[in-house]
Protein backbone atom coordinates (compact mmCIF):
# COMPACT_ATOMS: atom_id res chain seq x y z
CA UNK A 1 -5.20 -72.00 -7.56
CA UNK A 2 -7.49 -70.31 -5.04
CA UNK A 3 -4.91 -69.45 -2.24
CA UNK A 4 -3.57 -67.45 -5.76
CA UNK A 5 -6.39 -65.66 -6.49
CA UNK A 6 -6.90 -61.96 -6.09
CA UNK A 7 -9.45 -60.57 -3.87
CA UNK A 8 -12.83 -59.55 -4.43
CA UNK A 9 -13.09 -55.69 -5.70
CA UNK A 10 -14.70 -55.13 -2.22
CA UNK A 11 -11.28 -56.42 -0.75
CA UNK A 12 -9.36 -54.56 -3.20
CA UNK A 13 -11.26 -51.27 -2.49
CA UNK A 14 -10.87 -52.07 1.52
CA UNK A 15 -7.51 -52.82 1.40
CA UNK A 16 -6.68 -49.54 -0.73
CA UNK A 17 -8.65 -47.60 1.56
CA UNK A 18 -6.48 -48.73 4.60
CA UNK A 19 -3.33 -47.66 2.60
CA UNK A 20 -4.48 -44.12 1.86
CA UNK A 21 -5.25 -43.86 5.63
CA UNK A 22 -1.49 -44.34 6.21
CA UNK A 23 0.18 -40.62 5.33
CA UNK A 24 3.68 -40.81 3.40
CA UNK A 25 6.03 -38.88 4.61
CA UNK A 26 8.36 -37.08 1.97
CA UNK A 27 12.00 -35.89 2.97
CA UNK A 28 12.30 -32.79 1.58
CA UNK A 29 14.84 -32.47 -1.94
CA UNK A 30 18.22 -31.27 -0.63
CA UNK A 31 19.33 -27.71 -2.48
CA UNK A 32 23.23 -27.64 -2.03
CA UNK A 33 23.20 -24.68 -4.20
CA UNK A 34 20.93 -22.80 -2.36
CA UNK A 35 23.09 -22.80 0.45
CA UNK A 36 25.93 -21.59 -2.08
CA UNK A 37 24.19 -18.92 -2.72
CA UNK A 38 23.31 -17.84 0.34
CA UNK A 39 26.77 -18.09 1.69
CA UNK A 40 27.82 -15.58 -1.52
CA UNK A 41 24.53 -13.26 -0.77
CA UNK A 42 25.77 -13.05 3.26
CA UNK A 43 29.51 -12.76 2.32
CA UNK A 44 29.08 -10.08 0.20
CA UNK A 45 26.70 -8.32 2.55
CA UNK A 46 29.16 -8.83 5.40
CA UNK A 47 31.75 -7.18 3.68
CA UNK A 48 29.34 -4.42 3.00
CA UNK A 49 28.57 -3.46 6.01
CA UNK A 50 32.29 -3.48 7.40
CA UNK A 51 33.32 -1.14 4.43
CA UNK A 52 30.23 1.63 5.58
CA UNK A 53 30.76 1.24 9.06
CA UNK A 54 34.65 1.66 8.87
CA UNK A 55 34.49 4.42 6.53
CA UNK A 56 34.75 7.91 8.72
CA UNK A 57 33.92 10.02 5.94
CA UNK A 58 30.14 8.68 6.53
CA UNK A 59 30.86 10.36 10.52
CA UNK A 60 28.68 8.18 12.13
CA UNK A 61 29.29 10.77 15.04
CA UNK A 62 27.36 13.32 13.77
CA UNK A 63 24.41 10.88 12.63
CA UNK A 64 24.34 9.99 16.31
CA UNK A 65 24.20 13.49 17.25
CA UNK A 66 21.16 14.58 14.68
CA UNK A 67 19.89 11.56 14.80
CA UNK A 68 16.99 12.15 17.47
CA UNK A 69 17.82 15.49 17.45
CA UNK A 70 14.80 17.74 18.49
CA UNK A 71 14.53 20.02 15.15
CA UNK A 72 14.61 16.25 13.08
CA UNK A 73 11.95 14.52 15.33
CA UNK A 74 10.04 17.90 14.81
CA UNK A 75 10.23 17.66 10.57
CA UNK A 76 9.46 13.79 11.19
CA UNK A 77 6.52 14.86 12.93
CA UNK A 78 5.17 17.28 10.09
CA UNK A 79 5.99 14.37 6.92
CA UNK A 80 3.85 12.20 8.93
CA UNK A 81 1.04 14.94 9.05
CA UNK A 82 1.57 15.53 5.44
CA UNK A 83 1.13 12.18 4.67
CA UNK A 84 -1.64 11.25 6.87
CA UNK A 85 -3.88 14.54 5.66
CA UNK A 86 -2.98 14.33 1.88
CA UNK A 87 -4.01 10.29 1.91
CA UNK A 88 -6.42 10.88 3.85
CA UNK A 89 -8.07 13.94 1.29
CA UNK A 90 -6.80 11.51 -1.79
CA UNK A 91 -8.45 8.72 -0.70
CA UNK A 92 -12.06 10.05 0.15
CA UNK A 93 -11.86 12.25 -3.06
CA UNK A 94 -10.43 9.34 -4.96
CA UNK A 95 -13.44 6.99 -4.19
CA UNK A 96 -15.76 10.29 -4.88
CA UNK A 97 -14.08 10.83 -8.38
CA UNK A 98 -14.36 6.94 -9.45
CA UNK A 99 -17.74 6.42 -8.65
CA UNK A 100 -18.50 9.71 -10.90
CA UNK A 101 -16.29 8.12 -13.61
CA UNK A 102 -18.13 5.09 -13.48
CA UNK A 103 -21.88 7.09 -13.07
CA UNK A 104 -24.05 6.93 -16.20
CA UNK A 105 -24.57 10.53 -16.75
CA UNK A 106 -22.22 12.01 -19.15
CA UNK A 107 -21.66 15.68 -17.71
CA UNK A 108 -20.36 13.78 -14.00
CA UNK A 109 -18.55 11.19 -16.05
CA UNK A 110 -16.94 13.91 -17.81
CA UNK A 111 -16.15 16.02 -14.76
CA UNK A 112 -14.19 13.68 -13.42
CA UNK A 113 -11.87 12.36 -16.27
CA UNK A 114 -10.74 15.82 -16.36
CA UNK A 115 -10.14 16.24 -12.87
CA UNK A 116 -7.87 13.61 -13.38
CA UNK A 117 -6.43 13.99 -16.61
CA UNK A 118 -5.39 17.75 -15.33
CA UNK A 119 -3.86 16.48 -12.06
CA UNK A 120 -2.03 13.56 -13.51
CA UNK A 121 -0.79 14.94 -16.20
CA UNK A 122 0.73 18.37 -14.77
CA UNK A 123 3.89 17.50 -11.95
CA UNK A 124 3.26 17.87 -8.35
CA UNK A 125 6.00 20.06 -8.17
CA UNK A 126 4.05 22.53 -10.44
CA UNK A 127 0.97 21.90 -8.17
CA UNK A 128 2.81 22.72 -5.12
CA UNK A 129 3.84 26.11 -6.10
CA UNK A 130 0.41 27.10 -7.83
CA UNK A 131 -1.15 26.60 -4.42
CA UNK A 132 1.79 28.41 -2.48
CA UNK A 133 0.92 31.75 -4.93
CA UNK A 134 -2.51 31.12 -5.04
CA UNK A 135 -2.79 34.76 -3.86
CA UNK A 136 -1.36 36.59 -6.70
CA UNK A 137 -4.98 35.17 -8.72
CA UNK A 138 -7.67 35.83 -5.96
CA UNK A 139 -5.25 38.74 -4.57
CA UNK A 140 -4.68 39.54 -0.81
CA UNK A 141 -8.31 39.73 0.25
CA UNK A 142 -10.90 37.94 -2.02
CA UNK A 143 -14.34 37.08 -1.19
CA UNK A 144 -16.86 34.72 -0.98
CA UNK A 145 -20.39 35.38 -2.49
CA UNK A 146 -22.68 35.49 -5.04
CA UNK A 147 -21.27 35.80 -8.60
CA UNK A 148 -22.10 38.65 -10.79
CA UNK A 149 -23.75 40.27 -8.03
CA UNK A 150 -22.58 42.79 -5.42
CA UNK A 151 -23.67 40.09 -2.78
CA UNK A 152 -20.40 39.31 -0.58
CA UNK A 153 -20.98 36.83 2.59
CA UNK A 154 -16.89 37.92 4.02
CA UNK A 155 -13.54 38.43 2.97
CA UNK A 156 -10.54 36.55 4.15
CA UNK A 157 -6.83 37.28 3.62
CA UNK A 158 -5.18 34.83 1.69
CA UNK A 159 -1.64 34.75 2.86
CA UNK A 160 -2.86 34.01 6.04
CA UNK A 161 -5.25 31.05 5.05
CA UNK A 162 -3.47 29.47 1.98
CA UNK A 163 -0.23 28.83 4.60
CA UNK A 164 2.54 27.02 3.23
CA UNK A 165 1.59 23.98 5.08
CA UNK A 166 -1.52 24.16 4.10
CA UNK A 167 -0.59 24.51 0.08
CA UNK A 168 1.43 21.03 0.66
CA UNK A 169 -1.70 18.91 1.87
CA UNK A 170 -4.07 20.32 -1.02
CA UNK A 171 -1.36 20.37 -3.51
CA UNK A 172 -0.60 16.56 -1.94
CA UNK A 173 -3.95 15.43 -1.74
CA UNK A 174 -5.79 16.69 -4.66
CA UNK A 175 -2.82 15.02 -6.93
CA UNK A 176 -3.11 11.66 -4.98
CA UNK A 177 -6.65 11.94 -5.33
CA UNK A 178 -6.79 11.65 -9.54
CA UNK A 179 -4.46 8.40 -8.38
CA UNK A 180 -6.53 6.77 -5.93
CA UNK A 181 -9.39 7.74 -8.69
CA UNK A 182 -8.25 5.04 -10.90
CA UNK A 183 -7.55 2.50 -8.54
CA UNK A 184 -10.69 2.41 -6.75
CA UNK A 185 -12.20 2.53 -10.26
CA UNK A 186 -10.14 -0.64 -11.27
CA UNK A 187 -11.44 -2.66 -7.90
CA UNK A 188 -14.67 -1.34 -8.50
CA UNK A 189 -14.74 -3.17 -12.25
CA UNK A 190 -13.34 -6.78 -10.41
CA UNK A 191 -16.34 -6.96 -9.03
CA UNK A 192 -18.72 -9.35 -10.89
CA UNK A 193 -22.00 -7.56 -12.49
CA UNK A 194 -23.76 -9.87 -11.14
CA UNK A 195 -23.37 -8.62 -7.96
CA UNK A 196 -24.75 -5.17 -8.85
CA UNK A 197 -27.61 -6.78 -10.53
CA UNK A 198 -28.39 -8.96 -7.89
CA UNK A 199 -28.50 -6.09 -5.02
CA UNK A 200 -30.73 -4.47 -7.32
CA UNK A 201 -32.74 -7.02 -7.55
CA UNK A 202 -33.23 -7.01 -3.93
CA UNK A 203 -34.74 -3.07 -4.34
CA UNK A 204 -30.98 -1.79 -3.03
CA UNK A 205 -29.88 1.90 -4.68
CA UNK A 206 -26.84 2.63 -6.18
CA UNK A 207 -25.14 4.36 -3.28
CA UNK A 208 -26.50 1.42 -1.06
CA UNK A 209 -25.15 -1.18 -3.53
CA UNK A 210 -21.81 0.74 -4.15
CA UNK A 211 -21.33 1.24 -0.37
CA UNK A 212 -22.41 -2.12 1.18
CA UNK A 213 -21.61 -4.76 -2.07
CA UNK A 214 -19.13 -4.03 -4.38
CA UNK A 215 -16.85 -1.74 -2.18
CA UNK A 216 -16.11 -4.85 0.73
CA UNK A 217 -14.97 -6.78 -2.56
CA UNK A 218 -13.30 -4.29 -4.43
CA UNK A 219 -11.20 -3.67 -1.45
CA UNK A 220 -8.64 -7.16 -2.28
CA UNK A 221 -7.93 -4.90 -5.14
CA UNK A 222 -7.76 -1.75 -3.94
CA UNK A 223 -5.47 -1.81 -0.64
CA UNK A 224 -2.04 -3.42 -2.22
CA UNK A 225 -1.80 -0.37 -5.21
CA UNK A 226 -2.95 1.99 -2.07
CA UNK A 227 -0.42 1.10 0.45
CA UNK A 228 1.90 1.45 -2.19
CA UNK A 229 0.47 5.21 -2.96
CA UNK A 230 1.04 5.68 0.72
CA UNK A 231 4.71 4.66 0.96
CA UNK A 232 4.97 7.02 -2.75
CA UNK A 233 3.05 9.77 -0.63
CA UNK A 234 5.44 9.98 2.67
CA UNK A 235 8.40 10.70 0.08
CA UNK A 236 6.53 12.82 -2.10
CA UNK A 237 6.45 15.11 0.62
CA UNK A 238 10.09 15.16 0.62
CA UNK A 239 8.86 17.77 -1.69
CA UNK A 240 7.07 20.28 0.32
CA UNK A 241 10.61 21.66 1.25
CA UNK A 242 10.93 23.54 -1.81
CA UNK A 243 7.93 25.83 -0.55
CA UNK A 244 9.26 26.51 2.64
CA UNK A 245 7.80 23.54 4.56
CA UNK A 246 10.15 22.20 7.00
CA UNK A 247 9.29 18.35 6.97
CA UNK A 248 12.12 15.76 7.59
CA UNK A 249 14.51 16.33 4.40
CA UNK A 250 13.36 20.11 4.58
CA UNK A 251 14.73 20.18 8.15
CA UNK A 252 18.12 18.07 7.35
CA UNK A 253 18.75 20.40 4.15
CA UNK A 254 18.68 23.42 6.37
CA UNK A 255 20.65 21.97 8.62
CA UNK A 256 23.19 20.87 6.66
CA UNK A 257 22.98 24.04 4.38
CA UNK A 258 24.33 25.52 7.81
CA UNK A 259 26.86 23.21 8.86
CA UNK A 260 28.20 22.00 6.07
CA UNK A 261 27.68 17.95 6.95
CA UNK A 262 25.92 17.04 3.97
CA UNK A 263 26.30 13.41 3.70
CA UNK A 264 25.47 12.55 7.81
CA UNK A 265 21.83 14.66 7.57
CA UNK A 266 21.26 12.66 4.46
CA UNK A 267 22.00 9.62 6.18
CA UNK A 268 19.90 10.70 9.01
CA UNK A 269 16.96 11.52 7.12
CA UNK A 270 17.22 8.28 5.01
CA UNK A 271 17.11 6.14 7.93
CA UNK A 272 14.08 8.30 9.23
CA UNK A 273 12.24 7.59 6.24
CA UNK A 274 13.48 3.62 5.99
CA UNK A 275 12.55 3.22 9.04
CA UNK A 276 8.62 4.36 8.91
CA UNK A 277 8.09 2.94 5.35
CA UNK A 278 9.10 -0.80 6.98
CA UNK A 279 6.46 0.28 9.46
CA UNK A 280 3.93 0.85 7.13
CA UNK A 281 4.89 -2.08 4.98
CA UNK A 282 4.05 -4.25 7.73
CA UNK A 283 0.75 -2.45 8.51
CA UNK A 284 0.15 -2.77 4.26
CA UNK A 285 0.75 -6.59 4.71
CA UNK A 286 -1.59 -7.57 7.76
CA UNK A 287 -3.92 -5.41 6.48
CA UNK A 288 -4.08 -7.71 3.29
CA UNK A 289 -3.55 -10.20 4.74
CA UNK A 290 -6.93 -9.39 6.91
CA UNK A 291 -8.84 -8.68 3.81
CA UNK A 292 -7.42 -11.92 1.88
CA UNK A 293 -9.32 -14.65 3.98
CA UNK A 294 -12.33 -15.17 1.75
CA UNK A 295 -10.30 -15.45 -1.62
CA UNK A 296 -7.56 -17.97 -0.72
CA UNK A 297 -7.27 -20.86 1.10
CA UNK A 298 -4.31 -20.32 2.93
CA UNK A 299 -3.46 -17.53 3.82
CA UNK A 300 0.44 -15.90 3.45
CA UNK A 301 2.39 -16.88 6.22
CA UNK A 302 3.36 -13.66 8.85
CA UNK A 303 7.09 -12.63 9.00
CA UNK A 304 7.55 -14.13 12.23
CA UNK A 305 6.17 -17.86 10.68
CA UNK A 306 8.54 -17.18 8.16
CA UNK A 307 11.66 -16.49 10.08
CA UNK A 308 10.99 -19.67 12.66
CA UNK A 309 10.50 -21.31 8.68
CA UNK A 310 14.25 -20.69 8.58
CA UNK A 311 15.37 -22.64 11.41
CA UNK A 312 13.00 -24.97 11.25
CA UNK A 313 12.20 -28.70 8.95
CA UNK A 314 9.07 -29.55 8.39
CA UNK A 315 8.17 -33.16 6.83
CA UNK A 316 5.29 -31.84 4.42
CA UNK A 317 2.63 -35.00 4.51
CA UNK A 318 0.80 -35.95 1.81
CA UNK A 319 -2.29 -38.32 1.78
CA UNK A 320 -2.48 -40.60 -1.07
CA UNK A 321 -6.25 -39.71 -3.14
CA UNK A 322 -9.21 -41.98 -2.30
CA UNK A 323 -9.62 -45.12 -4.06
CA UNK A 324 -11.93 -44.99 -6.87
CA UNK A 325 -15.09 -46.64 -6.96
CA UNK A 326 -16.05 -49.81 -8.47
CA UNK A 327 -18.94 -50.35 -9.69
CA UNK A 328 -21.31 -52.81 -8.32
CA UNK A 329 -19.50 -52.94 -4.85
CA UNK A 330 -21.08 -52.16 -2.05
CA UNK A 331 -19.64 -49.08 -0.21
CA UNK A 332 -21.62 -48.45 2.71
């Protein structure tokens, strides 16, 4: 019969398009054993905390006491310097050393995978101390000038210059540096030839193209493996103390080498050093977070979106898919 009939596919379509208007909304799948688990994962951790915090061989006393102390605030103080002047020499040398890696000439190309096949493959340690008795090679006084000539432009005493500080940052920086070598070489490869080819299409040179096309992209690639070599780099420098440098563990070892508290300026100087990689964790994460907005389309929500996510339900809605198109309607 007619009043039995279906509609007309321009009905049809109409009528499906006023559905798909309508959004659905889904109640979320309940996870009873996630909240098992989470009651196990906070028990535990309770019970944790109440065993370190009750146990008085830790002498929470003393980690009070040292804990802002003025000697530990000043070794803080020089493992951030370390840190900031070795990355800072690591990473300009680093970018330097891949784009000579990656350079078409064979002698540069060459130069540079043994700069960094020397410095990675010998320890830091090692590096450390051949810097610290650098003078015992150029002896007390070298000097600077022409070689194979009597030509000398001055002398300078090498005790005085090669300080032990000053061993730590190149020792530091010239290791990170074979490091930071291959990982601006590996974001300089994401980038798509095509880009290269297309800036020099447009009459751009290599240093041009390197510096204002394929570095901006690379740098997705480059900054998580970097922050990473930054966190590695503030306790690295943990091992400056064994030439003399008084940084934060150097500091809390002598102390502790006088006092005899051993296990409260270890505590000290592990919370110290906890408590500025967090910091720069959170730095490494808006700062990639910053550089991620052209490549996804969402970005990763912040900590703070993810904490109110805790105590907080929201009804995802999804929109049904347009209807299709049949042919011979009219769909204007």
């Amino acid at each position: 019969m007619d009043g039995e009939r279906e509609g007309s596919p321009v009905e049809v379509v109409a009528s499906a398009g006023e559905r798909s208007a309508e959004a659905i909304k889904a109640i979320p799948v309940r996870h009873p054993s996630r909240w098992i688990a989470t009651a196990f994962v906070v028990f535990f951790a309770v019970l944790f905390l109440i065993a370190v915090a009750s146990n008085k061989r830790f002498e929470w006393g003393v980690v009070g006491h040292y804990f802002t102390s003025k000697s530990i605030l000043q070794g803080l103080v020089v493992t951030l310097e370390l840190t900031v002047l070795a990355m800072a020499i690591g990473i300009t040398l680093g970018i330097v050393l891949a784009v000579m890696r990656l350079s078409p000439v064979p002698i540069v190309s060459s130069a540079a995978w043994v700069y960094i096949w020397f410095f990675r493959g010998t320890p830091v340690l090692v590096q450390l101390f051949f810097w610290e008795f650098l003078a015992f090679l150029t002896g007390p006084n070298p000097a600077v000038g022409i070689p194979l000539t009597h030509i000398v432009f001055f002398h300078f005493n090498a005790n005085t210059v090669i300080t032990g500080f000053t061993a730590a940052v190149l020792g530091l920086g010239l290791n990170e540096a074979a490091y930071m070598a291959e990982i601006v070489r590996a974001g300089i490869l994401s980038v798509g030839e095509g880009q290269t080819e297309a800036a020099q299409s447009l009459g751009m040179t290599r240093l041009q193209t390197m510096r204002l096309i394929v570095l901006p992209q690379a740098m997705r690639v480059i900054l998580p493996p970097t922050g990473n070599e930054t966190i590695s780099m503030l306790k690295t420098s943990a091992l400056a103390s064994d030439i003399a440098v008084l940084e934060l563990f150097g500091t809390a070892r002598a102390i502790f080498g006088r006092t005899f508290q051993t296990m409260p300026l270890l505590i000290v100087a592990s919370i110290w050093y906890l408590i500025v990689t967090s910091v720069l964790t959170v730095g490494q994460f808006y700062v990639e977070r910053y550089f991620a907005r052209g490549s996804t389309r969402m970005l990763p929500p912040t900590p703070i979106q993810r904490l109110r996510a805790l105590f907080t339900r929201n009804i995802t809605k999804f929109h049904a898919p347009p209807p299709p198109i049949m042919p011979g309607a009219d769909h204007r």
